[in-house]
Protein backbone atom coordinates (compact mmCIF):
# COMPACT_ATOMS: atom_id res chain seq x y z
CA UNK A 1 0.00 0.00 0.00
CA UNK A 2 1.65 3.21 1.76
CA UNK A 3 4.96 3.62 1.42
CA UNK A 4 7.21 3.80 4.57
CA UNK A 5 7.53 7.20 6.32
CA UNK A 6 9.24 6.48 9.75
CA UNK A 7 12.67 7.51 7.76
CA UNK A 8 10.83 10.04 5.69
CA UNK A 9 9.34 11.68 9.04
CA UNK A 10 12.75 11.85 11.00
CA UNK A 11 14.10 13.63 7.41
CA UNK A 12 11.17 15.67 7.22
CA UNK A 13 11.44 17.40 10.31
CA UNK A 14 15.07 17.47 10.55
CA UNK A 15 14.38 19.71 7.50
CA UNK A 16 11.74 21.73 8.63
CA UNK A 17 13.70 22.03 12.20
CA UNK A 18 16.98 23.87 10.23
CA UNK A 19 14.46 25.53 8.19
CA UNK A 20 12.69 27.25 11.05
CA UNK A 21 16.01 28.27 12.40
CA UNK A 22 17.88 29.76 9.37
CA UNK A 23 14.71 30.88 7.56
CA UNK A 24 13.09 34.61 7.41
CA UNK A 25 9.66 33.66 8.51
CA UNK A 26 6.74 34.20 5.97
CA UNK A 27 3.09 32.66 5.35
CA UNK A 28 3.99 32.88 1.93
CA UNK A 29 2.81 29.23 0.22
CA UNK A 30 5.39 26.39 0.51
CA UNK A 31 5.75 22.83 0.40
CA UNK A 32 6.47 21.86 4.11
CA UNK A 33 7.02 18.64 6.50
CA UNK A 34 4.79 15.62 5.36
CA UNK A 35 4.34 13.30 2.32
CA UNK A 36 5.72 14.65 -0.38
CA UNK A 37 4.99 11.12 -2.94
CA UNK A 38 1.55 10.06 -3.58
CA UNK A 39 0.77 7.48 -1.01
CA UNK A 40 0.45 4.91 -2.92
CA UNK A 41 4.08 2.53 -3.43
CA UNK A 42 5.33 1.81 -6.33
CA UNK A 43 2.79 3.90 -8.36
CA UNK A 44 1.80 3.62 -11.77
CA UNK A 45 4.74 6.39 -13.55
CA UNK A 46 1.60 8.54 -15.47
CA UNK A 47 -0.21 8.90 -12.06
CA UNK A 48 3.37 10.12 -10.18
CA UNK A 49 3.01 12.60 -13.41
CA UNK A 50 -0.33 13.68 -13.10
CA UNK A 51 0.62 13.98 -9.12
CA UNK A 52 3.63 16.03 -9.78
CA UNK A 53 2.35 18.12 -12.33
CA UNK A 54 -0.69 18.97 -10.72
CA UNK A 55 1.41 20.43 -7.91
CA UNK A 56 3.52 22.27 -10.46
CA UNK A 57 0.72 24.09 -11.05
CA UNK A 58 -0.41 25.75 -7.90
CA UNK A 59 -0.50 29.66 -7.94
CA UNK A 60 -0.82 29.54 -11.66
CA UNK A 61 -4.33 28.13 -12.63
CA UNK A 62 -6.57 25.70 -11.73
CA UNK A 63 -8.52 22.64 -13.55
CA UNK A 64 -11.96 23.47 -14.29
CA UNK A 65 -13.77 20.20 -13.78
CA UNK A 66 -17.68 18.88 -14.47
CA UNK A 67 -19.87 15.91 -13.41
CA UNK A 68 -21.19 13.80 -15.89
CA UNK A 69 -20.09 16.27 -18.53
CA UNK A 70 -19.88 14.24 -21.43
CA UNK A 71 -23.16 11.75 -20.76
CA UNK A 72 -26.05 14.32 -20.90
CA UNK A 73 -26.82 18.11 -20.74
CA UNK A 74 -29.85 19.58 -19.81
CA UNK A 75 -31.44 19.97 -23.22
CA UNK A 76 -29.43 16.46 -24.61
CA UNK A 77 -28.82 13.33 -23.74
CA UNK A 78 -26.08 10.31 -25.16
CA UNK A 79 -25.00 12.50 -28.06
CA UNK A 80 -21.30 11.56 -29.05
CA UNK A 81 -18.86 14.40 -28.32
CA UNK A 82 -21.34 16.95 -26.51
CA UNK A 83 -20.84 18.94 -23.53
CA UNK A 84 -22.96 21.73 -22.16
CA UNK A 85 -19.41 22.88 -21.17
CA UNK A 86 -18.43 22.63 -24.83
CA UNK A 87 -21.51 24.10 -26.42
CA UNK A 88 -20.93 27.06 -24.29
CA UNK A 89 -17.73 27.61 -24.58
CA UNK A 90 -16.01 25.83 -27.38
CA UNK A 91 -13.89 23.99 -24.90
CA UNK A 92 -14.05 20.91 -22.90
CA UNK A 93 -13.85 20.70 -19.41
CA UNK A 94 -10.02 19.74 -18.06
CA UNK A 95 -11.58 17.27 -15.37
CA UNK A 96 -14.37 15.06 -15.72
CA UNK A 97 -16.31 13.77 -12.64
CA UNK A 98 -18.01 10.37 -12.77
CA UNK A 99 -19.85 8.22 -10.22
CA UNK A 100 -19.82 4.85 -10.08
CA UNK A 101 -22.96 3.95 -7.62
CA UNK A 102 -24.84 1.23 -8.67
CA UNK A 103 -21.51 -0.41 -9.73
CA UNK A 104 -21.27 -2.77 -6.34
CA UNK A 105 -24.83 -4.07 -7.58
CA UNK A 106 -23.67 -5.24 -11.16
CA UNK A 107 -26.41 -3.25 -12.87
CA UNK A 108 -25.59 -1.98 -16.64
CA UNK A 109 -26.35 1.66 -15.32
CA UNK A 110 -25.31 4.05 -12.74
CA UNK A 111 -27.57 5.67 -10.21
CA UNK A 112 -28.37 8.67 -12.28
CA UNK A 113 -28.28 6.58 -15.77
CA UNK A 114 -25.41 6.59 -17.02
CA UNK A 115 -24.19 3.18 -18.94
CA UNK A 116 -21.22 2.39 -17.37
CA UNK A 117 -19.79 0.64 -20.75
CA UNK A 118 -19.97 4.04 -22.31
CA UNK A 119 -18.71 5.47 -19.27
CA UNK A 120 -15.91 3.83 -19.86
CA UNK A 121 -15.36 5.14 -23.31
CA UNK A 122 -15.83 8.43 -22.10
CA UNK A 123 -13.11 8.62 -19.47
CA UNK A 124 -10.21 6.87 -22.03
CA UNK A 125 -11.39 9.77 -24.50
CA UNK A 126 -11.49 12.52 -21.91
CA UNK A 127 -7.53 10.93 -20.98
CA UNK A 128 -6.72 10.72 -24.89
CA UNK A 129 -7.10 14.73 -25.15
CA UNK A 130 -5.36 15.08 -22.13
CA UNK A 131 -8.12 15.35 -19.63
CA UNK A 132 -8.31 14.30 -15.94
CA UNK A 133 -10.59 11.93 -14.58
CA UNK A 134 -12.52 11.64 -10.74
CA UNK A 135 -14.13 9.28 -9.48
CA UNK A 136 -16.86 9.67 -6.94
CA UNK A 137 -18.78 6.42 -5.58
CA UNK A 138 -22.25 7.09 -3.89
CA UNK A 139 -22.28 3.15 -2.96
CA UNK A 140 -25.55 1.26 -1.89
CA UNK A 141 -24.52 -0.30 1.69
CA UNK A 142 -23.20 -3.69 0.71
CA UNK A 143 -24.79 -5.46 3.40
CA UNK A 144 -28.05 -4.29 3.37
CA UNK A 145 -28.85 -3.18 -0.29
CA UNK A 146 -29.68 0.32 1.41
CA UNK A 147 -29.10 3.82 -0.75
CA UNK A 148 -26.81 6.17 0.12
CA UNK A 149 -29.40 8.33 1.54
CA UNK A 150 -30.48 5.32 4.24
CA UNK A 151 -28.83 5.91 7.62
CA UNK A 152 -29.98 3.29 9.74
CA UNK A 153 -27.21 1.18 9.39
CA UNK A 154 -23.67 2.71 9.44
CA UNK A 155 -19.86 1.05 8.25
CA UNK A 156 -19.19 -0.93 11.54
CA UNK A 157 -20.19 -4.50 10.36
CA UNK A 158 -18.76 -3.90 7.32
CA UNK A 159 -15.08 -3.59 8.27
CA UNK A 160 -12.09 -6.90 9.00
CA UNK A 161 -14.47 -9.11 11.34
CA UNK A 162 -17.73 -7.80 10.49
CA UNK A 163 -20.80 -9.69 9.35
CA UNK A 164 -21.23 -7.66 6.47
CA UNK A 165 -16.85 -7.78 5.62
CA UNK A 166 -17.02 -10.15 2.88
CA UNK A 167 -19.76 -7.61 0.81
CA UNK A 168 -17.00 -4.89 1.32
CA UNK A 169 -14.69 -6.77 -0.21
CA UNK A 170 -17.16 -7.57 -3.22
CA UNK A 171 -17.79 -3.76 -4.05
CA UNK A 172 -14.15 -3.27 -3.75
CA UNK A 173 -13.56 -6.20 -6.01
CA UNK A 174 -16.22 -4.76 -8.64
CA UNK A 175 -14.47 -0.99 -8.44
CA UNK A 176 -10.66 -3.05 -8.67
CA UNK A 177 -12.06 -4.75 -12.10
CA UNK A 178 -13.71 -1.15 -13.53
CA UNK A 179 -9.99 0.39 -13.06
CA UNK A 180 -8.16 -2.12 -14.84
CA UNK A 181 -10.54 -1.95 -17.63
CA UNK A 182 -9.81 1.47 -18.60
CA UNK A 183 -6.78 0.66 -20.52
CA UNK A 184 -5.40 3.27 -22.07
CA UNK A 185 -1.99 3.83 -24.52
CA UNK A 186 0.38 5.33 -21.98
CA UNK A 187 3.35 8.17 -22.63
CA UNK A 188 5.41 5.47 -21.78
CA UNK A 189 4.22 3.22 -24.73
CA UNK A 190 2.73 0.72 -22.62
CA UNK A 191 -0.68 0.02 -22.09
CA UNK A 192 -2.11 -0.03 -18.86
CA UNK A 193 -5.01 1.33 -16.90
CA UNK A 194 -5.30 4.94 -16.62
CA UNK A 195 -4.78 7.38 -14.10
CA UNK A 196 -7.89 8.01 -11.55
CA UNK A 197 -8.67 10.24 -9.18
CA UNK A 198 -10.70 8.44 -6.36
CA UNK A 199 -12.88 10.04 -4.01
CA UNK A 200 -14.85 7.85 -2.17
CA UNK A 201 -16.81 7.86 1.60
CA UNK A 202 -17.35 11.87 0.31
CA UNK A 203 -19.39 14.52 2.74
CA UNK A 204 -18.36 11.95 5.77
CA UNK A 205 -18.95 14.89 8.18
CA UNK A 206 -22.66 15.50 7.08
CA UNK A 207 -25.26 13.05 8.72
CA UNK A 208 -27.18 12.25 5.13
CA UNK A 209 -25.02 9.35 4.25
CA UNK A 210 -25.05 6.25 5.80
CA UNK A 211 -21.14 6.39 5.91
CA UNK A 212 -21.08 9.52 7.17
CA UNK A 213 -21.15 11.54 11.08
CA UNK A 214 -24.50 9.77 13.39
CA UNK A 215 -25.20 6.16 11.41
CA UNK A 216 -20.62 5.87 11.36
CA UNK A 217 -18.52 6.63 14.02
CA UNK A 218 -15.44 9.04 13.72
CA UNK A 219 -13.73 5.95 14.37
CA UNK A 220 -14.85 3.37 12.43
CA UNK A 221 -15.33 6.22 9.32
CA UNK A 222 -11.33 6.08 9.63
CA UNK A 223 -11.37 2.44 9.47
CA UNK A 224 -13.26 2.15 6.58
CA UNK A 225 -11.01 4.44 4.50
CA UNK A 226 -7.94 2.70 5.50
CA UNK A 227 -9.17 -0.45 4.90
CA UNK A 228 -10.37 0.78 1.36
CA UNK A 229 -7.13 2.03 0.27
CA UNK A 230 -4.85 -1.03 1.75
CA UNK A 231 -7.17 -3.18 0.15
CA UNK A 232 -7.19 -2.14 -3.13
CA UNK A 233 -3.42 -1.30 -3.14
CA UNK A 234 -2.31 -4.32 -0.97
CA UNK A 235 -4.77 -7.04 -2.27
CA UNK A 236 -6.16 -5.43 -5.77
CA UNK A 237 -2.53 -4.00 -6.37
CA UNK A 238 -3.85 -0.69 -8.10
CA UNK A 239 -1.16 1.50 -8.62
CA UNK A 240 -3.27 4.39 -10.68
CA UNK A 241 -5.06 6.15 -7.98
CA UNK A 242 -4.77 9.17 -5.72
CA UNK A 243 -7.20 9.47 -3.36
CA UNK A 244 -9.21 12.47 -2.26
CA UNK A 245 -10.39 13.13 0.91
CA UNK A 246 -13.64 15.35 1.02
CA UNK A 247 -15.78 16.48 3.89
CA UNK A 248 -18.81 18.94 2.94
CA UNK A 249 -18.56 22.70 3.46
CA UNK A 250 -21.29 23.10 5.29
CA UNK A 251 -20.59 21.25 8.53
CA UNK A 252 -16.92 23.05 8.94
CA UNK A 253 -16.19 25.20 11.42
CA UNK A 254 -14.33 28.13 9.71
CA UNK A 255 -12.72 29.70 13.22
CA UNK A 256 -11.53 25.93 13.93
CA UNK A 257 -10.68 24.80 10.69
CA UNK A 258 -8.36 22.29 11.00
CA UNK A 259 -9.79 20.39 14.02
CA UNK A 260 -13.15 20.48 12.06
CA UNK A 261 -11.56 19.45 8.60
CA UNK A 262 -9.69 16.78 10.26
CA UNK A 263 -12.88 14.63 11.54
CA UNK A 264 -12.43 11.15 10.51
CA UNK A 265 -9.27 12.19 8.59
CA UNK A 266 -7.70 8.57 8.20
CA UNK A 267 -3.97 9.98 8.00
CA UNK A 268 -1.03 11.22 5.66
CA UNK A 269 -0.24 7.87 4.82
CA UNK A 270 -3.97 7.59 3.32
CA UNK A 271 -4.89 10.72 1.19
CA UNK A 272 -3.53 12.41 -1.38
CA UNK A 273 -5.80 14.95 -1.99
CA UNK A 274 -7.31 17.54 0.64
CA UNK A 275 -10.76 18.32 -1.15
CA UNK A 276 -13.90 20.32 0.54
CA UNK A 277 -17.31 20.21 -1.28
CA UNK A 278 -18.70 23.53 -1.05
CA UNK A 279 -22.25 24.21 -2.46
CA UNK A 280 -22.57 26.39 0.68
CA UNK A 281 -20.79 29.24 0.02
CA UNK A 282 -21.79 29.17 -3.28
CA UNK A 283 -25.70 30.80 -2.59
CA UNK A 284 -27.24 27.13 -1.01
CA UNK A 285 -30.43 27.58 -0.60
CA UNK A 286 -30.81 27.17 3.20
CA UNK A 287 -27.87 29.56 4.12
CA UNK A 288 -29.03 32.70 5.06
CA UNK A 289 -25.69 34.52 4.82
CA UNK A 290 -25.25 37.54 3.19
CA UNK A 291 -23.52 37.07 -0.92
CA UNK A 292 -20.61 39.07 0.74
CA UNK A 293 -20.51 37.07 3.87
CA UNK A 294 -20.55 34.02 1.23
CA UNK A 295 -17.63 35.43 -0.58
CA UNK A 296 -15.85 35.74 2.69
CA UNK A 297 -16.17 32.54 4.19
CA UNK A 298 -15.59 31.27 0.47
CA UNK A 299 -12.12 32.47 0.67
CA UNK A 300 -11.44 31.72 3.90
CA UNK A 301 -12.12 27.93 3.37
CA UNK A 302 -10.11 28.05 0.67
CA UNK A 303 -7.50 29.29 2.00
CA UNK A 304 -7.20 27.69 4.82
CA UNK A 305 -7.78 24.58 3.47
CA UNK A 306 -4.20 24.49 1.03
CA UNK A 307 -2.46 25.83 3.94
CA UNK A 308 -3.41 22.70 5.37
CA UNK A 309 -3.07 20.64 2.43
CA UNK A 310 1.03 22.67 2.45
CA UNK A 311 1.87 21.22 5.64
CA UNK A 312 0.84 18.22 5.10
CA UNK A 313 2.46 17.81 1.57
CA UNK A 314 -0.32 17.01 -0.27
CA UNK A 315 -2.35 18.64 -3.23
CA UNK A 316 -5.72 21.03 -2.41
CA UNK A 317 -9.00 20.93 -4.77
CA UNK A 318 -12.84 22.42 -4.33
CA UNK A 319 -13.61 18.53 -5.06
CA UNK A 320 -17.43 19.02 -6.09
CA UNK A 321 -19.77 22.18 -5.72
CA UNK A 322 -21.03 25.22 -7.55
CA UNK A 323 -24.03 26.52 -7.56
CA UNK A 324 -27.66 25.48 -8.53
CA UNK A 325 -29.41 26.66 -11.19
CA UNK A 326 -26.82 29.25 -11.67
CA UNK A 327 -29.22 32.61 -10.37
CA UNK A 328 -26.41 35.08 -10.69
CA UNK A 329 -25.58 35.55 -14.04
CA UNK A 330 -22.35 36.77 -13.08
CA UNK A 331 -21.44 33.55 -11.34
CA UNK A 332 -18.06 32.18 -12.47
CA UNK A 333 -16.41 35.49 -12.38
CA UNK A 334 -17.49 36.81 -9.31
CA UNK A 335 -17.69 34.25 -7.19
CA UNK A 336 -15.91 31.16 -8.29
CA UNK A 337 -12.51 33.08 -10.23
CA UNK A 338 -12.40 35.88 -7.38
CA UNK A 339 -12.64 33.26 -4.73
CA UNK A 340 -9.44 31.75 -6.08
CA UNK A 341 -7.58 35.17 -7.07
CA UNK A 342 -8.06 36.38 -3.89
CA UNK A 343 -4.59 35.59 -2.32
CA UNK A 344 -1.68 33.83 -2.15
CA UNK A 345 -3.14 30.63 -0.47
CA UNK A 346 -6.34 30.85 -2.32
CA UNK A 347 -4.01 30.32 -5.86
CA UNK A 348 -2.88 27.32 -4.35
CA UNK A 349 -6.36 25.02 -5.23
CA UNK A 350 -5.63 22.93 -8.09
CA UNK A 351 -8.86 22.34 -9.49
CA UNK A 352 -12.70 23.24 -8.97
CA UNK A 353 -15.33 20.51 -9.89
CA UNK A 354 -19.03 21.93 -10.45
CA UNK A 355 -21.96 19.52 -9.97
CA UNK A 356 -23.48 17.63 -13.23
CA UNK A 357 -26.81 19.27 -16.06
CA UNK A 358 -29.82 16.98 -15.23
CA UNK A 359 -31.32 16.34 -18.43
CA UNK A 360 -34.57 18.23 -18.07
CA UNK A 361 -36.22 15.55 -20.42
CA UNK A 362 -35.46 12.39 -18.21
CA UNK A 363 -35.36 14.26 -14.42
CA UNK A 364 -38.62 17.04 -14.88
CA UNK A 365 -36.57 19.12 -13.07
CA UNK A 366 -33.97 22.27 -13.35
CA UNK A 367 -31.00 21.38 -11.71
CA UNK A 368 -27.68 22.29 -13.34
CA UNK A 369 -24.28 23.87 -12.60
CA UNK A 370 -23.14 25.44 -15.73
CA UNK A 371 -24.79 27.01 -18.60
CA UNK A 372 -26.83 25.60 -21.44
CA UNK A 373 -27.03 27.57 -24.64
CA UNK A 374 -29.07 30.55 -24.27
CA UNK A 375 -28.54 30.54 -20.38
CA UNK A 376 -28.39 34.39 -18.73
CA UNK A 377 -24.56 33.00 -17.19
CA UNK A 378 -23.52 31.95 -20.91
CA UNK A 379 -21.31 34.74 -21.48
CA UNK A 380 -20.18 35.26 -18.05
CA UNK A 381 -18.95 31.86 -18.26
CA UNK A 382 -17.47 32.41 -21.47
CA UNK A 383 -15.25 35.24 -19.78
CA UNK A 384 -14.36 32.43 -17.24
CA UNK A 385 -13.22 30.46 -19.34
CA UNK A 386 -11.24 33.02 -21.48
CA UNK A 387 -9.51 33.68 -17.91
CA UNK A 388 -5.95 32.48 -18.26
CA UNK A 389 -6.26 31.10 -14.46
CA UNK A 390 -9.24 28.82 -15.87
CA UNK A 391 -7.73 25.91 -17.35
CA UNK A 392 -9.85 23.93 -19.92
CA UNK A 393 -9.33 20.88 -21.94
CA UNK A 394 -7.47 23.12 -24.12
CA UNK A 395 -5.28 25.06 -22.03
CA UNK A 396 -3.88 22.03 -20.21
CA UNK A 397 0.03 20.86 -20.79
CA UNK A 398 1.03 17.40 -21.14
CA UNK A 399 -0.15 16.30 -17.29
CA UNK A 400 0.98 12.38 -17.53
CA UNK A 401 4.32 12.84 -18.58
């Protein structure tokens, strides 16, 4: 799984130790004591390059990323080579989120759909231009057959020496085989699976997953994760992931941040990624705050979230948010690109994921996070993505080499 870091640790903070004593002091951004390798040993040499070049990055742009981006749109569906990000803009997205619920139950479809054959096909073309794939998995309870959404029974009997253990391992098993099936050609020449981005057990801090704060313990939440990424490392021997680490927004404590971040946080020797999933700043719908209290607190979490993410040598993301129905037309600009302008710290996020376009058709519904053609946020979001800090499909350099 993890590589060794008793050696690593004593070197670390020898370093930091002569730093701190020869050093001007500054709160300027910088790598400091922690893992600075992906966690994962041994790892596949185009994920240490996406890894590595994702932290090159920091301070100069970030990813723009979108759920379910290529699958449907809200006035499309299943139309090779569409995007509402696309049709807006001319441009693809530079990361594509996926979820893979429904997976653990063998069904052809995911939970909101989407084929997972052509799934597949999407993420090795999104990789072929250069894109970057996540991986979300909103995972019936393996034991029970209960949704996401169904709290009465939490992760406890599911980990080593549970009744429900074995069904872990079988969802794990089904998530192993979907990884190695996304062969790709690598820079390398080889062919292998591609690099992933896996964030699973997201939002564990909320109470509306069954994984998650009330039906889970803080401990056994922990558990679970570690147990997730030694087995597919140690037992699956995947060597293609980093793994992001997500609580929601809403539930953090802003004057304690890193106590409240830092619920359930398995370890260094376990994430890769610091993420936060912010819809709340973002003009949620049950947040009273003030828009400039928003774009406040906005900052503040993201800033304080890659100092974090500095110390503890890993890379810092807005993992999944945005905001519904996009009701300020002036959106992306003003809220999303200022909230990552607005300092030194802030410039240090390394890509922001917006939620998916529910195709009105098949959900009766409006519920979207960019804009469709014709959409009052259409040209605001075109001067988003003419930003140079906004990097598209297009903008992105060679990230797995």
């Amino acid at each position: 799984m993890v590589r060794t870091t008793v050696f690593h640790g004593l070197l670390a903070g020898l370093v930091a130790l002569l730093t701190a004593c020869s050093a001007p002091q500054s709160d300027a951004p910088q790598q400091t004591a922690g893992s600075v390798e992906p966690i994962t040993e041994n790892i596949d040499p185009a994920a240490q390059a996406l890894w590595r070049n994702l932290h090159r990055l920091k301070g100069e742009g970030f990813l723009f990323g979108h759920q379910d981006s290529l699958a449907y749109g809200v006035q499309w569906r299943d139309d090779s080579g569409r995007s509402d990000v696309k049709l807006t803009t001319g441009d693809y997205p530079a990361l594509y989120g996926w979820d893979l619920g429904r997976l653990e139950l063998n069904d052809a479809r995911n939970l909101d759909g989407v084929p997972f054959a052509k799934m597949r096909d999407w993420m090795r073309d999104a990789y072929r231009r250069g894109g970057v794939v996540s991986v979300s998995w909103h995972m019936t309870h393996p034991g029970t057959g209960s949704s996401s959404w169904e709290t009465d029974t939490g992760a406890a009997e599911l980990l080593p020496g549970g009744q429900y253990h074995k069904d872990l391992r079988l969802a794990l098993d089904q998530f192993a085989a979907f990884a190695r099936s996304l062969e790709v050609s690598l820079p390398d020449g080889r062919t292998g699976p591609m690099p992933l981005i896996f964030r699973p057990w997201h939002e564990h801090n909320g109470d509306w997953f069954w994984w998650g704060k009330g039906p889970t313990s803080e401990e056994d939440y922990r558990a679970l994760w570690r147990f997730t990424v030694d087995y597919l490392a140690q037992e699956q021997q995947l060597d293609q992931l980093l793994f992001a680490f997500s609580p929601d927004r809403s539930r953090l404590n802003l004057d304690q941040f890193e106590s409240s971040y830092l619920y359930g946080y398995p370890g260094d020797d376990y994430v890769d990624i610091l993420g936060i999933d912010n819809y709340w700043d973002l003009g949620h719908s049950a947040n009273t705050a003030t828009p400039e209290e928003d774009a406040a607190r906005f900052i503040a979490s993201l800033g304080a979230l890659a100092k974090l993410a500095a110390q503890r040598g890993k890379l810092a993301a807005m993992t999944e948010g945005g905001q519904d129905t996009l009701f300020e037309s002036d959106f992306f600009t003003e809220r999303l690109l200022k909230g990552w302008q607005a300092n030194e710290w802030t410039r240090q996020i390394v890509y922001v994921q917006v939620w998916r376009n529910a195709n009105r058709e098949r959900e009766s519904r409006n519920h979207f996070y960019v804009p469709y053609s014709g959409h009052s946020a259409a040209d605001n979001f075109i001067e988003f993505h003419e930003h140079p800090a906004t990097l598209f499909e297009a903008d992105l350099p060679p990230l797995y080499e």
